[in-house]
Protein backbone atom coordinates (compact mmCIF):
# COMPACT_ATOMS: atom_id res chain seq x y z
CA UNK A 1 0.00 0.00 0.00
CA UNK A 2 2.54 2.79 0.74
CA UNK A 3 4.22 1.35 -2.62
CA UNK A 4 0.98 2.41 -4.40
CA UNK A 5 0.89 5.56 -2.36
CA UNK A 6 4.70 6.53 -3.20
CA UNK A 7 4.01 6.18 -6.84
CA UNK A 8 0.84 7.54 -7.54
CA UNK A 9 2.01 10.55 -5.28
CA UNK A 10 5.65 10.41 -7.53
CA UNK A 11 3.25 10.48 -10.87
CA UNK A 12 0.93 13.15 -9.84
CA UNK A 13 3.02 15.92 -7.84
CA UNK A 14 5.02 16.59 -10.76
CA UNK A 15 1.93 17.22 -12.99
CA UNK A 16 0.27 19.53 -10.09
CA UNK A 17 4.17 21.14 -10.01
CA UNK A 18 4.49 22.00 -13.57
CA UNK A 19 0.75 23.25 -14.06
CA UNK A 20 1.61 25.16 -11.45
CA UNK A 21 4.16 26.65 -12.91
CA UNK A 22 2.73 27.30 -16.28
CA UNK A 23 -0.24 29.26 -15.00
CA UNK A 24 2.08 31.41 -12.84
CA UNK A 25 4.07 31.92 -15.70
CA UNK A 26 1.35 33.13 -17.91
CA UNK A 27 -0.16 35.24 -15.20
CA UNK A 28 3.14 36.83 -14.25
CA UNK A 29 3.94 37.08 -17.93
CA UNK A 30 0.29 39.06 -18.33
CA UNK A 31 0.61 40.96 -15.25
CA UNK A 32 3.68 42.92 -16.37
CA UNK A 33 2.47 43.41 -19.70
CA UNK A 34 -0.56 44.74 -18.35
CA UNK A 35 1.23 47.43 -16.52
CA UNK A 36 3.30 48.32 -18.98
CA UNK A 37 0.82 48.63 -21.52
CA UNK A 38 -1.62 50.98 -18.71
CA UNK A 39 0.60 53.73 -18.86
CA UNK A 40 -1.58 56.09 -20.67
CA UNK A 41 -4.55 55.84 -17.97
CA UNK A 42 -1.71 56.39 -15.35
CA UNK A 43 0.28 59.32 -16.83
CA UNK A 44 -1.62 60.42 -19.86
CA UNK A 45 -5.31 60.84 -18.82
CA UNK A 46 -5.08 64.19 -16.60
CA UNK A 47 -2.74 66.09 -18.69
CA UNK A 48 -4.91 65.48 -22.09
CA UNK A 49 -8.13 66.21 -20.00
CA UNK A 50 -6.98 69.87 -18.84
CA UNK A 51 -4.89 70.35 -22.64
CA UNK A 52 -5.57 73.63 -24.18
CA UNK A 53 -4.53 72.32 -27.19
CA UNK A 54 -2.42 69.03 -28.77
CA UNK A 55 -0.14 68.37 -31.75
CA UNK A 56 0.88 65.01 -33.02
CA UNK A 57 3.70 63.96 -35.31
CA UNK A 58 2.50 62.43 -38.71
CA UNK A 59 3.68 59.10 -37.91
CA UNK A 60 1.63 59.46 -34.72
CA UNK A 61 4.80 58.24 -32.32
CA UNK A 62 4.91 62.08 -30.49
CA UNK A 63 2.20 63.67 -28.48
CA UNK A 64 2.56 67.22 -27.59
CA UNK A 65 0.16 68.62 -24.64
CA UNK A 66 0.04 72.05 -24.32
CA UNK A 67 -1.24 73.06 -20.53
CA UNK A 68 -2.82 76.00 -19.07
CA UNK A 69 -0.86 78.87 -17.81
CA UNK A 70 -1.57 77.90 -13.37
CA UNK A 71 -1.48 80.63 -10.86
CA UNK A 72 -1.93 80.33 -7.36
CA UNK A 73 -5.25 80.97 -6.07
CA UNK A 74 -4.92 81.87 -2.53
CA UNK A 75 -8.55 81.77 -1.72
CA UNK A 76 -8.54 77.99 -3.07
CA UNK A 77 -5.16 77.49 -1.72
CA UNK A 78 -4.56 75.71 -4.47
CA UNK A 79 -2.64 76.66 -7.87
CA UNK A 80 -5.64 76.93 -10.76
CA UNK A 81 -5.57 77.50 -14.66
CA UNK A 82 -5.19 81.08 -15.18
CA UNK A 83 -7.35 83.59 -17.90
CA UNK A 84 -6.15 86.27 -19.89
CA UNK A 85 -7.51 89.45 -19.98
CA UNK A 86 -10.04 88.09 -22.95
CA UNK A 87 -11.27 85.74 -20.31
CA UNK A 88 -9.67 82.56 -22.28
CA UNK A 89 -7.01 79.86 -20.79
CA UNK A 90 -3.36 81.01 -21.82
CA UNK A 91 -0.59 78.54 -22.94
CA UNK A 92 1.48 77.18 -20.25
CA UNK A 93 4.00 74.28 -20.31
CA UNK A 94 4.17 71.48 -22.30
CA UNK A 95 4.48 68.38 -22.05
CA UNK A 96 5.64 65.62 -25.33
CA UNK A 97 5.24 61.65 -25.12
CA UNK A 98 7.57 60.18 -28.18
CA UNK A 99 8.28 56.80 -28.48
CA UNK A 100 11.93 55.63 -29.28
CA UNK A 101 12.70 52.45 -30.93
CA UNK A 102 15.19 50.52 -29.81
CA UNK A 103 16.42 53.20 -27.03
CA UNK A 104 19.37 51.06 -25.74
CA UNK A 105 20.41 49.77 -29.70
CA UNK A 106 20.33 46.45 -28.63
CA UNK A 107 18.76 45.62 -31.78
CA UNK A 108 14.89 45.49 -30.26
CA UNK A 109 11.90 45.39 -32.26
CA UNK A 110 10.24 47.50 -29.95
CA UNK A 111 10.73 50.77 -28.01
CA UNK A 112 10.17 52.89 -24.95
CA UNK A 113 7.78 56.25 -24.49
CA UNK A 114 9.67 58.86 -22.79
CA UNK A 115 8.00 61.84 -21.25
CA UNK A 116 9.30 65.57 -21.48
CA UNK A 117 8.26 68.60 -20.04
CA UNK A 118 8.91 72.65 -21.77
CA UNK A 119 8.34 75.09 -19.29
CA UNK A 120 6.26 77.68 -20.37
CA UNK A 121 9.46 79.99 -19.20
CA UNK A 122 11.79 78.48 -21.38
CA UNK A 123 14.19 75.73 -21.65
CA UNK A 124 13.51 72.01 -21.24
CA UNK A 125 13.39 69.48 -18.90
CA UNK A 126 14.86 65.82 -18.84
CA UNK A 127 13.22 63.37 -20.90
CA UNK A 128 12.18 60.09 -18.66
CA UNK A 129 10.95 57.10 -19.93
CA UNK A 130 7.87 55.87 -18.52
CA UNK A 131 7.08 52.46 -19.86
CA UNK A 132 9.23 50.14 -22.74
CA UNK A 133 8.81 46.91 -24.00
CA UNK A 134 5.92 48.93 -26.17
CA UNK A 135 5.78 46.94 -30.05
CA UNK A 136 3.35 49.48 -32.16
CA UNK A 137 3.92 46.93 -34.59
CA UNK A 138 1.76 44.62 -32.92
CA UNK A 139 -0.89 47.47 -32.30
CA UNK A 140 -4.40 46.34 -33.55
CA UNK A 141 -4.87 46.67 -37.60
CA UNK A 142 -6.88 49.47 -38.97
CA UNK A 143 -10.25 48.94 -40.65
CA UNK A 144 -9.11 51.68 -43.64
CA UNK A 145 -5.51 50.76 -44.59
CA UNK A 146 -5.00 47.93 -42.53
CA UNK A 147 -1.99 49.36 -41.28
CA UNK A 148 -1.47 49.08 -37.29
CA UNK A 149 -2.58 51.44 -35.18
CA UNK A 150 -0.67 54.58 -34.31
CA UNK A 151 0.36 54.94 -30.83
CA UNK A 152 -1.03 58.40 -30.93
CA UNK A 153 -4.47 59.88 -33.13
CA UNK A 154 -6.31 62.63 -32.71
CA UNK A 155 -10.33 63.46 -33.81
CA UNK A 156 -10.03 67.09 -34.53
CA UNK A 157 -13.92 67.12 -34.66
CA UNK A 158 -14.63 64.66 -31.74
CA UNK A 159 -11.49 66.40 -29.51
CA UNK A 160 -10.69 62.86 -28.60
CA UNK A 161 -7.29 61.44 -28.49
CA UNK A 162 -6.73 57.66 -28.53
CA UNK A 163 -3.99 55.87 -27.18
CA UNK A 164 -3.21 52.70 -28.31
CA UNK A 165 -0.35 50.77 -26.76
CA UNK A 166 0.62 46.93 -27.24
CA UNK A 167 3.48 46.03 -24.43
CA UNK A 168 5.27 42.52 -24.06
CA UNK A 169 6.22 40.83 -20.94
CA UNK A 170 8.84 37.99 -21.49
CA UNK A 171 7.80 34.78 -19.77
CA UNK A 172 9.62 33.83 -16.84
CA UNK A 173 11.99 30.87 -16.70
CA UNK A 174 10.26 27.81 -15.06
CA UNK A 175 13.83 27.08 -13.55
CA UNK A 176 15.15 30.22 -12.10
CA UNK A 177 11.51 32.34 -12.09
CA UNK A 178 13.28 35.55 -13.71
CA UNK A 179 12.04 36.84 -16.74
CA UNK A 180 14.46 35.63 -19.98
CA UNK A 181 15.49 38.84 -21.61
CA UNK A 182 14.12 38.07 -25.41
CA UNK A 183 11.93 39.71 -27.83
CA UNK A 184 8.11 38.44 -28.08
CA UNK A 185 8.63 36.14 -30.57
CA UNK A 186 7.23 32.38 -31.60
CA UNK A 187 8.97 29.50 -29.44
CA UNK A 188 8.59 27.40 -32.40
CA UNK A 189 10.20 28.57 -35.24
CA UNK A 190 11.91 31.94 -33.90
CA UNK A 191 10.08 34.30 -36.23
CA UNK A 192 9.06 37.38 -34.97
CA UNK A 193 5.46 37.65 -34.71
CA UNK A 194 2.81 40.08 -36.67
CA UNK A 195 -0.88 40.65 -36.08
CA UNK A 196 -2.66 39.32 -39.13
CA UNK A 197 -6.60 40.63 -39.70
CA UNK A 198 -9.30 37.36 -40.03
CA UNK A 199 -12.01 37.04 -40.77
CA UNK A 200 -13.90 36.84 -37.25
CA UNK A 201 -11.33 39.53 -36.16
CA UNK A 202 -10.61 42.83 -38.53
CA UNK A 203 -8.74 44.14 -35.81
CA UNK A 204 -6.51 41.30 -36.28
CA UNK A 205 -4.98 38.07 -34.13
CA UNK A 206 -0.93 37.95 -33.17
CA UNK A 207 0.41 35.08 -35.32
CA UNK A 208 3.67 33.45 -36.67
CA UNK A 209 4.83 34.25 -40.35
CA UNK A 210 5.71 30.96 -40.49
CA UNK A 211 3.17 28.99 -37.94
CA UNK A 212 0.13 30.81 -38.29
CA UNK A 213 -2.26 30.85 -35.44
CA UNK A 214 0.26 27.63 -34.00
CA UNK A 215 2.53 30.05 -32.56
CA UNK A 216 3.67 29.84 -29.33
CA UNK A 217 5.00 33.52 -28.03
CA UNK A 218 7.93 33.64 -25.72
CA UNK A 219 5.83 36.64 -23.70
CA UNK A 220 2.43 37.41 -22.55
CA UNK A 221 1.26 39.94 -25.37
CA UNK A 222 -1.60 42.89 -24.31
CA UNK A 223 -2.98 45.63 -26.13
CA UNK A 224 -4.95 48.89 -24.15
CA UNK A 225 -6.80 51.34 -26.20
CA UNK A 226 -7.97 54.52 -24.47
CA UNK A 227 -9.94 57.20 -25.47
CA UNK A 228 -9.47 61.23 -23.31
CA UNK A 229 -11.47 63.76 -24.40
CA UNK A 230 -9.71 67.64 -24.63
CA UNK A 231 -11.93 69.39 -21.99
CA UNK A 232 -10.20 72.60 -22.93
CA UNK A 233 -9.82 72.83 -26.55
């Protein structure tokens, strides 16, 4: 009996252990990916919400905000967007989101977005990078061209700016649980991977060049698309 005991117990743990480890691999995978890709509700939504006005490159990869003049309000106690004499909000500083490819030339196929601030008083402040592992390749395909999503568009007649931003978390190593430093690519065949439009999806599904919807990725793979209204335009 404890024969039978030892060997069903040396047939199933490992089976428990390695599901185990898949999930948590996958969710850990996701998890980062997720908060990589959630930068734009976390440093993008108040800035575009109070924006007197916006200007975007033509390859939508730069976003610049242009804020309110602020003056103290000591009433409020609290600095506050300032008017003109007219009565209307007055330009202030500004603020750019740009997205570099391949920031540390290590020969990535994705990038960073930095964040940079212009003081309405002149000069310029350091650039800081706020998220990376960011693939606009991967971004969802358009419904027009077909081409992927820019990072950055703006409805001139809407005032809305969308934000669309596919990050990739590298799975973690089931032997050492650190992340393997490698681009999101498929596990099978070691082709980089590409979002291809189907039928059932005309935003499009990430697959292997060579696979096809077989590919395994080496990382957890999300895509966020928001939506900010300018308030102040």
């Amino acid at each position: 009996m404890v024969m039978i005991i030892g060997g069903l117990l040396l047939s199933v743990l490992p089976g428990y252990y390695l599901t185990y480890v898949r999930i948590w691999q996958r969710e850990t995978g996701r998890m980062g990916a997720v908060q990589r890709a959630d930068f734009a509700i976390d440093r993008l939504q108040k800035e575009i919400r109070n924006a007197r006005s916006v200007a975007l490159s033509s390859d939508g990869a730069s976003l610049t905000i242009t804020l309110p003049a602020r003056a103290y309000d000591y009433s409020l106690g609290r600095f506050v967007n300032a008017l003109g004499a007219d009565g209307t909000l007055q330009p202030g500083d500004q603020v750019q989101y740009h997205f570099l490819q391949d920031p540390d030339d290590t020969g990535s196929a994705g990038g960073a977005v930095s964040r940079q601030v212009f003081p309405a008083a002149g000069g310029e402040n350091e650039a800081h990078v706020i998220t990376n592992r960011i693939y606009p390749q991967l971004n969802p395909r358009g419904s027009g061209t077909g081409d992927p999503a820019p990072i950055f568009a703006y409805d001139d007649t809407l005032h809305i700016i969308t934000i669309t931003a596919t990050a990739a978390e590298p799975l973690p190593s089931s032997g050492t649980f650190i992340p393997t430093r490698i681009e999101p690519k498929c596990k099978r065949c070691g082709s980089d991977l590409i979002r291809v439009p189907t039928e059932t999806n005309i935003a499009g599904e990430i697959q292997c060049p060579q696979c096809g919807d077989d590919a395994i990725p080496t990382a957890e793979i999300v895509t966020y698309q928001s939506r900010f209204m300018v308030r102040n335009r």
